[in-house]
PDB file of N, CA and C in Angstrom:
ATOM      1  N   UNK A   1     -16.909 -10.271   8.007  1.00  0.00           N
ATOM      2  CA  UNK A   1     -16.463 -11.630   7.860  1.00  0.00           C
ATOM      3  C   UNK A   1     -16.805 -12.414   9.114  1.00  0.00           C
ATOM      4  N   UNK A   2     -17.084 -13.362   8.992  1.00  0.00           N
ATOM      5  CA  UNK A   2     -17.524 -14.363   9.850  1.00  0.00           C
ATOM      6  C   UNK A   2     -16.469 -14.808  10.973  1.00  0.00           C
ATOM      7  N   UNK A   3     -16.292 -14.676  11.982  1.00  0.00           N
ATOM      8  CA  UNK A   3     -15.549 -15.337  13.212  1.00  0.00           C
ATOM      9  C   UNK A   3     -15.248 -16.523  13.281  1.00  0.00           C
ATOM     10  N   UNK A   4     -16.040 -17.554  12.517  1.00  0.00           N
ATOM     11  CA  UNK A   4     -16.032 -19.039  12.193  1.00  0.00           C
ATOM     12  C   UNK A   4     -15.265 -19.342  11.565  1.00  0.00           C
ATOM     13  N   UNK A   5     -14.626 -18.182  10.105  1.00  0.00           N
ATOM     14  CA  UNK A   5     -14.210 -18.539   8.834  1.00  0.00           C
ATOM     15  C   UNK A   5     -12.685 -18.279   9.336  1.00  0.00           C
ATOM     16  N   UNK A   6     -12.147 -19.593   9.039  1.00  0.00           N
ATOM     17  CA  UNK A   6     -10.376 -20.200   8.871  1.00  0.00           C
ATOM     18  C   UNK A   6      -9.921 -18.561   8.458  1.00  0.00           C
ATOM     19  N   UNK A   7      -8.590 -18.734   8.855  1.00  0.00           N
ATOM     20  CA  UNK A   7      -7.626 -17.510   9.057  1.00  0.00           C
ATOM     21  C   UNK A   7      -6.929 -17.234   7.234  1.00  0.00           C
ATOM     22  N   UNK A   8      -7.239 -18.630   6.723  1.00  0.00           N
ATOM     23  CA  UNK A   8      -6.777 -18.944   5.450  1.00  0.00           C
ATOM     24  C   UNK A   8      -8.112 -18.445   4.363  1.00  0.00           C
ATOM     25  N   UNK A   9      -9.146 -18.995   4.765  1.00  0.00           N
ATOM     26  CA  UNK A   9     -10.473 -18.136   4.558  1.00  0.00           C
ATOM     27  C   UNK A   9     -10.645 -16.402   4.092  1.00  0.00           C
ATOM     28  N   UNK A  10     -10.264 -15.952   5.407  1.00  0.00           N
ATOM     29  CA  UNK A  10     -10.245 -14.985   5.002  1.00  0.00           C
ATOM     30  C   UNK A  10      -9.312 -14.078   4.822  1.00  0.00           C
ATOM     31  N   UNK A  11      -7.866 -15.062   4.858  1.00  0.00           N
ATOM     32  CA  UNK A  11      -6.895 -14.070   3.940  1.00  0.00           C
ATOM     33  C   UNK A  11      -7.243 -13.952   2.385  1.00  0.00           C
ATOM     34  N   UNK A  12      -7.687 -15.786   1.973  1.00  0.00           N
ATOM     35  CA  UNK A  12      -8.274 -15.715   0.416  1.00  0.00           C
ATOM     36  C   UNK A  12      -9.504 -14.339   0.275  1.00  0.00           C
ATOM     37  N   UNK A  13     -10.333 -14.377   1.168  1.00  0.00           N
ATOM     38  CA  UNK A  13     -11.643 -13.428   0.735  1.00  0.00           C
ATOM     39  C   UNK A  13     -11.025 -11.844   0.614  1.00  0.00           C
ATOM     40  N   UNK A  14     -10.326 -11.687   1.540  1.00  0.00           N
ATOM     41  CA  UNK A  14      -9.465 -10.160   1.452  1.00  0.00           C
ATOM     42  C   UNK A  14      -8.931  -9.861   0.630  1.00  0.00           C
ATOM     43  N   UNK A  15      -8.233 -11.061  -0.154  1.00  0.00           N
ATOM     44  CA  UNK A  15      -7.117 -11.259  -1.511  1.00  0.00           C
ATOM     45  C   UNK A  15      -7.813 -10.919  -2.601  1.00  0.00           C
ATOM     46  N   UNK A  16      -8.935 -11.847  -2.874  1.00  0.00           N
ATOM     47  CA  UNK A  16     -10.064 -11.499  -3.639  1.00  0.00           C
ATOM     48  C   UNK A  16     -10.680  -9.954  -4.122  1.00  0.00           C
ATOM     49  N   UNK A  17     -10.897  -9.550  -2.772  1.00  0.00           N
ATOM     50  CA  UNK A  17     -11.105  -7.968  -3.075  1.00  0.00           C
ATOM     51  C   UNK A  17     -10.096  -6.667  -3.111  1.00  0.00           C
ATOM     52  N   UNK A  18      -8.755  -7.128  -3.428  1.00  0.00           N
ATOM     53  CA  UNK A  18      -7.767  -6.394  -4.074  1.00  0.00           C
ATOM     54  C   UNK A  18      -7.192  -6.209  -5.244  1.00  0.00           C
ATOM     55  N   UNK A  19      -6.854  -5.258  -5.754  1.00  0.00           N
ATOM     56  CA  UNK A  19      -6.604  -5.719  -7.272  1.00  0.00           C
ATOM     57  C   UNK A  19      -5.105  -6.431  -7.159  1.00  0.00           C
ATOM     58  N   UNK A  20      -4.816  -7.385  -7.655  1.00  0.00           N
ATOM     59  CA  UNK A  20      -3.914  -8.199  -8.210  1.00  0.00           C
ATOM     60  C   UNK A  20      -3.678  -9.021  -6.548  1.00  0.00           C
ATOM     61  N   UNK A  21      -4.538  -8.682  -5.951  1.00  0.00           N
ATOM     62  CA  UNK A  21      -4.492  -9.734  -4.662  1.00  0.00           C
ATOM     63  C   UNK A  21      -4.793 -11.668  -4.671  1.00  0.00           C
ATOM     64  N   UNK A  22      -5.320 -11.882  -5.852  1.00  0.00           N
ATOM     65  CA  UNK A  22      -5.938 -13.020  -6.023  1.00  0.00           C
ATOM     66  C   UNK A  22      -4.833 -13.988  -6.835  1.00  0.00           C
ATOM     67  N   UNK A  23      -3.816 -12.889  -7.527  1.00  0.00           N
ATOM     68  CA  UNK A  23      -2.613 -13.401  -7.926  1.00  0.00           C
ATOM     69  C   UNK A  23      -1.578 -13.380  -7.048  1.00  0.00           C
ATOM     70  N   UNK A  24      -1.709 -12.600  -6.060  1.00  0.00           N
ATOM     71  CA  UNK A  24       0.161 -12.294  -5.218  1.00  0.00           C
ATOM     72  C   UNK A  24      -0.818 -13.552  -4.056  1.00  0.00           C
ATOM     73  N   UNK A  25      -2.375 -14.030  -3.782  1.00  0.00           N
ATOM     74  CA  UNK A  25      -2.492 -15.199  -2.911  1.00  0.00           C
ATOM     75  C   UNK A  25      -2.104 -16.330  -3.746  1.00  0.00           C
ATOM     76  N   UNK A  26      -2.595 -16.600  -4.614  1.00  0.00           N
ATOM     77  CA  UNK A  26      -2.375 -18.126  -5.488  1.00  0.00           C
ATOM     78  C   UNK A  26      -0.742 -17.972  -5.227  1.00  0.00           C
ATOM     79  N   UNK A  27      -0.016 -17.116  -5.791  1.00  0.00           N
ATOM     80  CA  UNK A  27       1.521 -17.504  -5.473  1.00  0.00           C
ATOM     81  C   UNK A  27       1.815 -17.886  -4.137  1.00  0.00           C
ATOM     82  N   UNK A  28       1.797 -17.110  -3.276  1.00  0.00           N
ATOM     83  CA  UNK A  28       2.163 -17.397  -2.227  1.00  0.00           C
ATOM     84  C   UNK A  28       1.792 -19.021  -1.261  1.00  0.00           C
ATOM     85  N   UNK A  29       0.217 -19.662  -1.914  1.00  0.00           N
ATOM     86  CA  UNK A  29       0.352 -20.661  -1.735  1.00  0.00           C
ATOM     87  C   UNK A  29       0.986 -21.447  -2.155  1.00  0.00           C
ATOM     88  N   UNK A  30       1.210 -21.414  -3.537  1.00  0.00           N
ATOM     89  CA  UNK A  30       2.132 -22.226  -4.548  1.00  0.00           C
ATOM     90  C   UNK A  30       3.314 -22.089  -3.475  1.00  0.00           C
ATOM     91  N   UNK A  31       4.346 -21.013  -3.553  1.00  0.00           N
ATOM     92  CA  UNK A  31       5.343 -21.409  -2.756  1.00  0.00           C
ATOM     93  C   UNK A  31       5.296 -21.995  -1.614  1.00  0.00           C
ATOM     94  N   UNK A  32       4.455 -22.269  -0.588  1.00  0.00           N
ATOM     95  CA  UNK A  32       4.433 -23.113  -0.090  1.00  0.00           C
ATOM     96  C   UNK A  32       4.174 -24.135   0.010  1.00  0.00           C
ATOM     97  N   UNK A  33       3.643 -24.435  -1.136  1.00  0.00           N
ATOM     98  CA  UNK A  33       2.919 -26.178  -1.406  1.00  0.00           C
ATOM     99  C   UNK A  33       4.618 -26.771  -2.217  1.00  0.00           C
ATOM    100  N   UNK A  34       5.443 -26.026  -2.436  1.00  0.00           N
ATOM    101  CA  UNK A  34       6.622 -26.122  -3.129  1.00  0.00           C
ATOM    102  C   UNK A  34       7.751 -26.477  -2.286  1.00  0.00           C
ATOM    103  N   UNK A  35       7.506 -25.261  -1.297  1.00  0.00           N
ATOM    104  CA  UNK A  35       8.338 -25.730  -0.349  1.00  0.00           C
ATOM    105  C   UNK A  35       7.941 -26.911   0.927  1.00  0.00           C
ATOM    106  N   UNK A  36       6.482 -27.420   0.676  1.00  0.00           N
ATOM    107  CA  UNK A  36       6.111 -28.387   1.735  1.00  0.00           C
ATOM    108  C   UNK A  36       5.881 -27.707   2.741  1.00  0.00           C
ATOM    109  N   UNK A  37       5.371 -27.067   3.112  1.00  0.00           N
ATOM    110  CA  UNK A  37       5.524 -25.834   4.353  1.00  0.00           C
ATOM    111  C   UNK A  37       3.696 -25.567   4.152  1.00  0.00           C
ATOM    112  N   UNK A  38       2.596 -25.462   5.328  1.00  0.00           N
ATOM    113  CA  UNK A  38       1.210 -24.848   4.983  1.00  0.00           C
ATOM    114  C   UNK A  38       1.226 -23.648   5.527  1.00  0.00           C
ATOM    115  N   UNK A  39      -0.239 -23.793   5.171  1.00  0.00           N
ATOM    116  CA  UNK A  39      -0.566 -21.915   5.845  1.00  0.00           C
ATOM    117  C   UNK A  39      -1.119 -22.563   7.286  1.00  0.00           C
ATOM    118  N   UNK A  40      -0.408 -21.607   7.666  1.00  0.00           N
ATOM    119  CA  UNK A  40      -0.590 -21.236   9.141  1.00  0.00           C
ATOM    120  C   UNK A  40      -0.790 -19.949   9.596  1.00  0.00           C
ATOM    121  N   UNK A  41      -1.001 -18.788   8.909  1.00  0.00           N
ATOM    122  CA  UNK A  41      -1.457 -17.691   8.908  1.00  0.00           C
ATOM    123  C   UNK A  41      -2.493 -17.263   9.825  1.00  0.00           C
ATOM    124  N   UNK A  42      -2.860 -16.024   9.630  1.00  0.00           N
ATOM    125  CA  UNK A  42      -3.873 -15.142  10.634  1.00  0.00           C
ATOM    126  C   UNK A  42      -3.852 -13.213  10.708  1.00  0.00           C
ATOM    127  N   UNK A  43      -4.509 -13.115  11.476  1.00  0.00           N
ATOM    128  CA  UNK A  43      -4.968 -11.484  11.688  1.00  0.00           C
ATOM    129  C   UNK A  43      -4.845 -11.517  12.732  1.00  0.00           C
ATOM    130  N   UNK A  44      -3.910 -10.129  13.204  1.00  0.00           N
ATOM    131  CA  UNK A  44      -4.027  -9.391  14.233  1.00  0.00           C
ATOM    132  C   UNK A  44      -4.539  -7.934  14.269  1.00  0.00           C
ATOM    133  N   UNK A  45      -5.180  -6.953  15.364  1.00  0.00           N
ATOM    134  CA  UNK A  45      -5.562  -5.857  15.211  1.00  0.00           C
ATOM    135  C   UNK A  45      -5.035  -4.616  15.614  1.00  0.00           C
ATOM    136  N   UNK A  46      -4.186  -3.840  15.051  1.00  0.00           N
ATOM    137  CA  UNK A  46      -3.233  -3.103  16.014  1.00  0.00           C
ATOM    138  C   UNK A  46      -3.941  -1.646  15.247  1.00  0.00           C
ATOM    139  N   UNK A  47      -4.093  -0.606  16.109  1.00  0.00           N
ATOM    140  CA  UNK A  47      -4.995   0.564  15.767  1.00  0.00           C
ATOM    141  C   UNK A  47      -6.035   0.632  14.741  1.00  0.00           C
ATOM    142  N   UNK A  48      -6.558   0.048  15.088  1.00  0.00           N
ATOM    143  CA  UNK A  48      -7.744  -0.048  14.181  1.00  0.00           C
ATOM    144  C   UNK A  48      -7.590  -0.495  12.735  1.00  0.00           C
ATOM    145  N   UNK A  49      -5.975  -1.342  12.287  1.00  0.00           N
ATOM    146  CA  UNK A  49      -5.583  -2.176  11.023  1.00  0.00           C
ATOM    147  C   UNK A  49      -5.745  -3.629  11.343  1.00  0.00           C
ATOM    148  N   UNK A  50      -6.548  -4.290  10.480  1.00  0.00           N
ATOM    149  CA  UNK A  50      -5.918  -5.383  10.389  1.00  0.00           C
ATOM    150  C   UNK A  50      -4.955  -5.891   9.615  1.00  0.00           C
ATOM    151  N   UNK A  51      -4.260  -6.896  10.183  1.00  0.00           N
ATOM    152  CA  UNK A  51      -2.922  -6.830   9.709  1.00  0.00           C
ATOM    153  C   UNK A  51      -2.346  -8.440   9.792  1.00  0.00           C
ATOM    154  N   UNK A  52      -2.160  -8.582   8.330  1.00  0.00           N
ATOM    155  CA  UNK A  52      -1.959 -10.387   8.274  1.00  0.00           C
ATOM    156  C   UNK A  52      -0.481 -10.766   8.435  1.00  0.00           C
ATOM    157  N   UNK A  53      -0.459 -11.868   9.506  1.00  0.00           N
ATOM    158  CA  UNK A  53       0.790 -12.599   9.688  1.00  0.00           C
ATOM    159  C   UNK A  53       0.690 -13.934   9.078  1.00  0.00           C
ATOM    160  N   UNK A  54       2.163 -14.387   8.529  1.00  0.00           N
ATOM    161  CA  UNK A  54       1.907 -15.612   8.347  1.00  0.00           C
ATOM    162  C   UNK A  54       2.745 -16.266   9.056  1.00  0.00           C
ATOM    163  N   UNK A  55       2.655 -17.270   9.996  1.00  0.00           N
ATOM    164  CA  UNK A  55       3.424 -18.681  10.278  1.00  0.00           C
ATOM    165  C   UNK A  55       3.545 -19.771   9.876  1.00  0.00           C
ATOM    166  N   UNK A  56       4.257 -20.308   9.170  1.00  0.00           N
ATOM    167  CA  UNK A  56       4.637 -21.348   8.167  1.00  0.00           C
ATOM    168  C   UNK A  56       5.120 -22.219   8.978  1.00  0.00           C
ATOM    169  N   UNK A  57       4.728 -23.498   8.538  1.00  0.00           N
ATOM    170  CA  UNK A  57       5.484 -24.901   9.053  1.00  0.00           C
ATOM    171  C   UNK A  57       5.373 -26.292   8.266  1.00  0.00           C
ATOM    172  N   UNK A  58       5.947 -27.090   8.371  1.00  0.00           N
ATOM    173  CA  UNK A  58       6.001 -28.409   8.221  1.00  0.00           C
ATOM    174  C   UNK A  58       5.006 -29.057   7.888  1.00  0.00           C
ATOM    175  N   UNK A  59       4.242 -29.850   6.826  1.00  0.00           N
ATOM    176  CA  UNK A  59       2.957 -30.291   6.557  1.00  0.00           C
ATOM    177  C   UNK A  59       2.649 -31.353   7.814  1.00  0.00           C
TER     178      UNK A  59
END
């Protein structure tokens, strides 16, 4: 994955290549477009996992 590509980018592209990942992402945006709150998300690397956080806030 590209270094360029948004943190939101490539949580969608990761989501994509899981099974039922492309449904548990669409929700999870929904709830936040619900609750008014964006993605503020990202990857960190802890033993050789990457591993997605999300930080949510205020539009």
């Amino acid at each position: 994955m590209s270094d360029s590509m948004s943190a939101q980018g490539k949580t969608e592209t990761i989501a994509h290549s899981i099974p039922g990942g492309s449904e548990a992402y669409k929700n999870l945006v929904g709830l936040l477009a619900r609750a008014d709150l964006e993605y503020a998300g990202g990857f960190v690397e802890v033993e050789g996992l990457r591993i997605h956080y999300l930080d949510y806030g205020p539009r």
